[in-house]
Structure formats: structure tokens, C-alpha cells
N, C-alpha and C. Protein backbone atom coordinates (compact mmCIF):
# COMPACT_ATOMS: atom_id res chain seq x y z
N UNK A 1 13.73 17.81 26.87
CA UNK A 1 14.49 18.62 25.93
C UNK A 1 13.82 18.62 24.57
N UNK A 2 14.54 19.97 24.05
CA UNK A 2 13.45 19.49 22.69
C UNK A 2 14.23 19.60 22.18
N UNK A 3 13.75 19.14 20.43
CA UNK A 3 14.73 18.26 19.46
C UNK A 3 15.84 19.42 18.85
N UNK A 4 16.98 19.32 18.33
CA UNK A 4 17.55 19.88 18.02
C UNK A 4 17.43 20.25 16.07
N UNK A 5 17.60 21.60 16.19
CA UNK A 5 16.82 21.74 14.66
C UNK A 5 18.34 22.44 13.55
N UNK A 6 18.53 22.35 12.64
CA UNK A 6 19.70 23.49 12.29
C UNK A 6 19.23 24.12 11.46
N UNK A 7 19.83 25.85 12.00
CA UNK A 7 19.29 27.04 12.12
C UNK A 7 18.99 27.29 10.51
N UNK A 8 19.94 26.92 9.63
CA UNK A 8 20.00 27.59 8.02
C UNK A 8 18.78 26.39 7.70
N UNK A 9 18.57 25.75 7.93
CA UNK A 9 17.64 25.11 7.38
C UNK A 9 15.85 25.27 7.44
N UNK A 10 16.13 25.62 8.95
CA UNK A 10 14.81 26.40 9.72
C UNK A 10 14.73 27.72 8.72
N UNK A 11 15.76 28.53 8.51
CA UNK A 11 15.93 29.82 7.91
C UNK A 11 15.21 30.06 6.55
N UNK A 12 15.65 28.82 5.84
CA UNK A 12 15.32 28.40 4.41
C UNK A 12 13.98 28.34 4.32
N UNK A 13 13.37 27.39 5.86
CA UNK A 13 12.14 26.58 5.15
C UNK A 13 11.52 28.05 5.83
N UNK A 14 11.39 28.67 6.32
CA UNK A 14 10.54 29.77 6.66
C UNK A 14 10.89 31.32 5.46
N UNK A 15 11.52 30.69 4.83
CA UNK A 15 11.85 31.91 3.62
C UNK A 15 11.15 31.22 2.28
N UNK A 16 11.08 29.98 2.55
CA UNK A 16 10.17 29.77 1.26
C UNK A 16 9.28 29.90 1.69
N UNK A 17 8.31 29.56 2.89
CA UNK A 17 6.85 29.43 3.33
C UNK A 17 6.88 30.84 3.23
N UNK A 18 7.33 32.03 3.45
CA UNK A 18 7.14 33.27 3.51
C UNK A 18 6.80 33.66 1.73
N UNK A 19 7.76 32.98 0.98
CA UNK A 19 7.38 33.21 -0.60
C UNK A 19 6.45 33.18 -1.33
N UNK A 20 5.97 31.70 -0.54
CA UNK A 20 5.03 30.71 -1.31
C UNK A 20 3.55 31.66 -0.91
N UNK A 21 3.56 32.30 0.33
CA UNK A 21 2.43 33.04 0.63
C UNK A 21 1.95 34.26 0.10
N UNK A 22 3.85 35.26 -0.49
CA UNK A 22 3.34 36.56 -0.90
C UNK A 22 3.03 35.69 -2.50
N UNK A 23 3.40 34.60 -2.76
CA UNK A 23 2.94 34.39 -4.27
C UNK A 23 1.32 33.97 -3.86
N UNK A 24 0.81 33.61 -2.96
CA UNK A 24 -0.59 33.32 -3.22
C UNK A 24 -1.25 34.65 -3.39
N UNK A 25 -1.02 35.51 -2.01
CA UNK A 25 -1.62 37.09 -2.80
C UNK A 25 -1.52 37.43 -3.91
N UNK A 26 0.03 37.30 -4.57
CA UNK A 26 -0.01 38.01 -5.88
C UNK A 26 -0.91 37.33 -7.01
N UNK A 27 -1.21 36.18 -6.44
CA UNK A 27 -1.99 35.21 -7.96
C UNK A 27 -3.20 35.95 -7.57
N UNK A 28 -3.85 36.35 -6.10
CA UNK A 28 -4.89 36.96 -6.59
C UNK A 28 -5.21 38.01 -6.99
N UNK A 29 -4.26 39.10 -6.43
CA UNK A 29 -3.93 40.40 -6.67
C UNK A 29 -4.25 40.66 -8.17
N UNK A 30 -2.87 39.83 -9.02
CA UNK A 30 -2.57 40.38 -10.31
C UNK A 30 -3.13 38.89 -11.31
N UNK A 31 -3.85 38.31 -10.55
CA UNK A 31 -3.99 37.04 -11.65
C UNK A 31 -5.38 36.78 -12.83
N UNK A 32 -5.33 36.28 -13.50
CA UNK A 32 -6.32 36.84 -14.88
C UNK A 32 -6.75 35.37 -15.04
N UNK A 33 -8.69 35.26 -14.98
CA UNK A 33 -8.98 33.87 -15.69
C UNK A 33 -8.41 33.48 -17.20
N UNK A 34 -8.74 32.27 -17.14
CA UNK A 34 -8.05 31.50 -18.74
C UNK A 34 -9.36 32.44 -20.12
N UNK A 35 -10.49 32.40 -19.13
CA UNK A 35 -11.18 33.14 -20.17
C UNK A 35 -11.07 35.15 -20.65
N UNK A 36 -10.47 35.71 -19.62
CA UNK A 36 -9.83 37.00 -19.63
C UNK A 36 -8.74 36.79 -20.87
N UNK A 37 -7.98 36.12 -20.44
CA UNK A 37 -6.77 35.64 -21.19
C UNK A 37 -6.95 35.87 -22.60
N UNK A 38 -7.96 34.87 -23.13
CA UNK A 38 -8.44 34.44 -24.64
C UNK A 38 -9.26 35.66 -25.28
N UNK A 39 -10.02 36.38 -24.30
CA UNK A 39 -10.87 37.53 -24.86
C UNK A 39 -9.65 38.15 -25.07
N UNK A 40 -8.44 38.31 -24.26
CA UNK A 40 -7.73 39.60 -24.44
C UNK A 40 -6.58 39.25 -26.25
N UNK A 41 -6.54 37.78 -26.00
CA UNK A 41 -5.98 37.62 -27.07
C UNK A 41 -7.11 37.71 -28.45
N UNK A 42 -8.05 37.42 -28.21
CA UNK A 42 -9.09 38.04 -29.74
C UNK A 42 -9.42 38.96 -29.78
N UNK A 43 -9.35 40.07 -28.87
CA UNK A 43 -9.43 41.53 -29.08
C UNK A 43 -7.80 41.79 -29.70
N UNK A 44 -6.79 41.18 -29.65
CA UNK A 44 -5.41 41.72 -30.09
C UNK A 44 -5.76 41.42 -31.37
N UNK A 45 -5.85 40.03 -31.90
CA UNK A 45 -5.98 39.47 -33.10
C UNK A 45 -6.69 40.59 -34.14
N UNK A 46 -7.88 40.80 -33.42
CA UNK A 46 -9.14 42.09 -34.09
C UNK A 46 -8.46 42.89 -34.84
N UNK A 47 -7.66 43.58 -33.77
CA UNK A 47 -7.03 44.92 -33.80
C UNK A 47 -5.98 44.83 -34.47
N UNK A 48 -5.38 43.58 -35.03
CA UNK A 48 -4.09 43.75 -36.05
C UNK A 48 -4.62 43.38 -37.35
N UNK A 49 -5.11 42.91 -37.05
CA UNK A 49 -6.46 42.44 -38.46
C UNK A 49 -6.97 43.63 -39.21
N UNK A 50 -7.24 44.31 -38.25
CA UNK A 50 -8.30 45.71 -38.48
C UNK A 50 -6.88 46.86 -39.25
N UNK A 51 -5.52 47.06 -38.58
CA UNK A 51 -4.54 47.90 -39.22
C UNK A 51 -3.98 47.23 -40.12
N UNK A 52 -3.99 45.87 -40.15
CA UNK A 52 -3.47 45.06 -41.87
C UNK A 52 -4.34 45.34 -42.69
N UNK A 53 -5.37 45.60 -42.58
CA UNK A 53 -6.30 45.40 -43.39
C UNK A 53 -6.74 46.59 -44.16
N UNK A 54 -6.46 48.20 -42.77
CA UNK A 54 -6.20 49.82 -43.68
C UNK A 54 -4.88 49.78 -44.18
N UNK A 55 -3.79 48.66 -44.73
CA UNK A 55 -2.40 49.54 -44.16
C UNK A 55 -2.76 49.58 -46.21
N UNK A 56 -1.73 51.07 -46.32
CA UNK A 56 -1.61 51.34 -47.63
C UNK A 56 -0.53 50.50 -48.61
N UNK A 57 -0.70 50.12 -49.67
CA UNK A 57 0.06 48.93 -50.59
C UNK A 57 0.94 50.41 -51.62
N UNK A 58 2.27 50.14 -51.03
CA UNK A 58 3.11 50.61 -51.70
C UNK A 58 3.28 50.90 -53.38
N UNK A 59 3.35 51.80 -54.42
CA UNK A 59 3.45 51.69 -55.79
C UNK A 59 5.01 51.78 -55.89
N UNK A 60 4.99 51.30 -57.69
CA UNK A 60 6.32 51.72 -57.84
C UNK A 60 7.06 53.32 -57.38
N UNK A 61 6.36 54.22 -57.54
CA UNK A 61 6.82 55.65 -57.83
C UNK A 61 6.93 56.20 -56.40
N UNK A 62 6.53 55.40 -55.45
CA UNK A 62 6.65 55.19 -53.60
C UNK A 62 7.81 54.67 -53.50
N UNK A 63 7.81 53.27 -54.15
CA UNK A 63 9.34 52.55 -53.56
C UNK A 63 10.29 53.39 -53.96
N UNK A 64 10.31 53.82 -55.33
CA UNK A 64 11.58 54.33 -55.71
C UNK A 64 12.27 55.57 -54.77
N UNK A 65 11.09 56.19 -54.39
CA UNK A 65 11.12 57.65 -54.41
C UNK A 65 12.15 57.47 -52.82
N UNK A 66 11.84 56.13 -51.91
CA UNK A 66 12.17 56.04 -50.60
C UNK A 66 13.44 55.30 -50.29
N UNK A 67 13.85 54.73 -51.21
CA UNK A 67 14.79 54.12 -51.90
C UNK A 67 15.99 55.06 -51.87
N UNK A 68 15.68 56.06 -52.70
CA UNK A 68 17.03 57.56 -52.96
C UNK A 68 17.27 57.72 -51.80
């Protein structure tokens, strides 16, 4: 005879092993090195750097006017 197993538990552990697998595809599918990562964050940095750096400095006769 063979061993007796219960069913929700069998159910469970084959619903996580089923998880744990579509998560390995997806890490490769959609997953990004640590060095992708860091380029993508110093190209952001660049690029806010770069529009702080055109943005126009408000005068008095601006504030007021936006103010009304």
C-alpha cells in the first residue's frame, strides 16, 4: 500500500512549486542586472540635472502677475 497523503496539502505544495517556477521564468524574462539598474539610475539623475539646470528662475513681475 502506499502511504497516505492529504489532498489540500498535496494541492498547496504543487501550487507553490507551480509559482516558484513561473517566478523563475519571469526573473529571466523581465529581470535587469545590478549593473543595468545603476546605469539606468545615472542616466535618470543626468536627465533631472540637465532640466534643473534649464528651468527658468521666476522674477518679481512673474510671481505677482500668477498670483492674481
Amino acid at each position: 500500500m502506499s502511504n497516505v497523503i492529504n489532498l489540500r496539502q498535496a494541492r498547496k505544495a504543487k501550487a507553490r512549486a507551480d509559482k516558484a517556477s513561473q517566478a523563475e521564468v519571469n526573473r529571466v524574462k523581465f529581470g535587469r542586472s545590478k549593473a543595468q539598474r545603476v546605469a539606468d539610475a545615472a542616466d535618470e539623475k543626468a536627465r533631472i540635472a540637465l532640466l534643473e539646470g534649464a528651468r527658468r528662475e521666476k522674477t518679481n513681475g512673474q510671481a505677482d502677475a500668477e498670483e492674481s
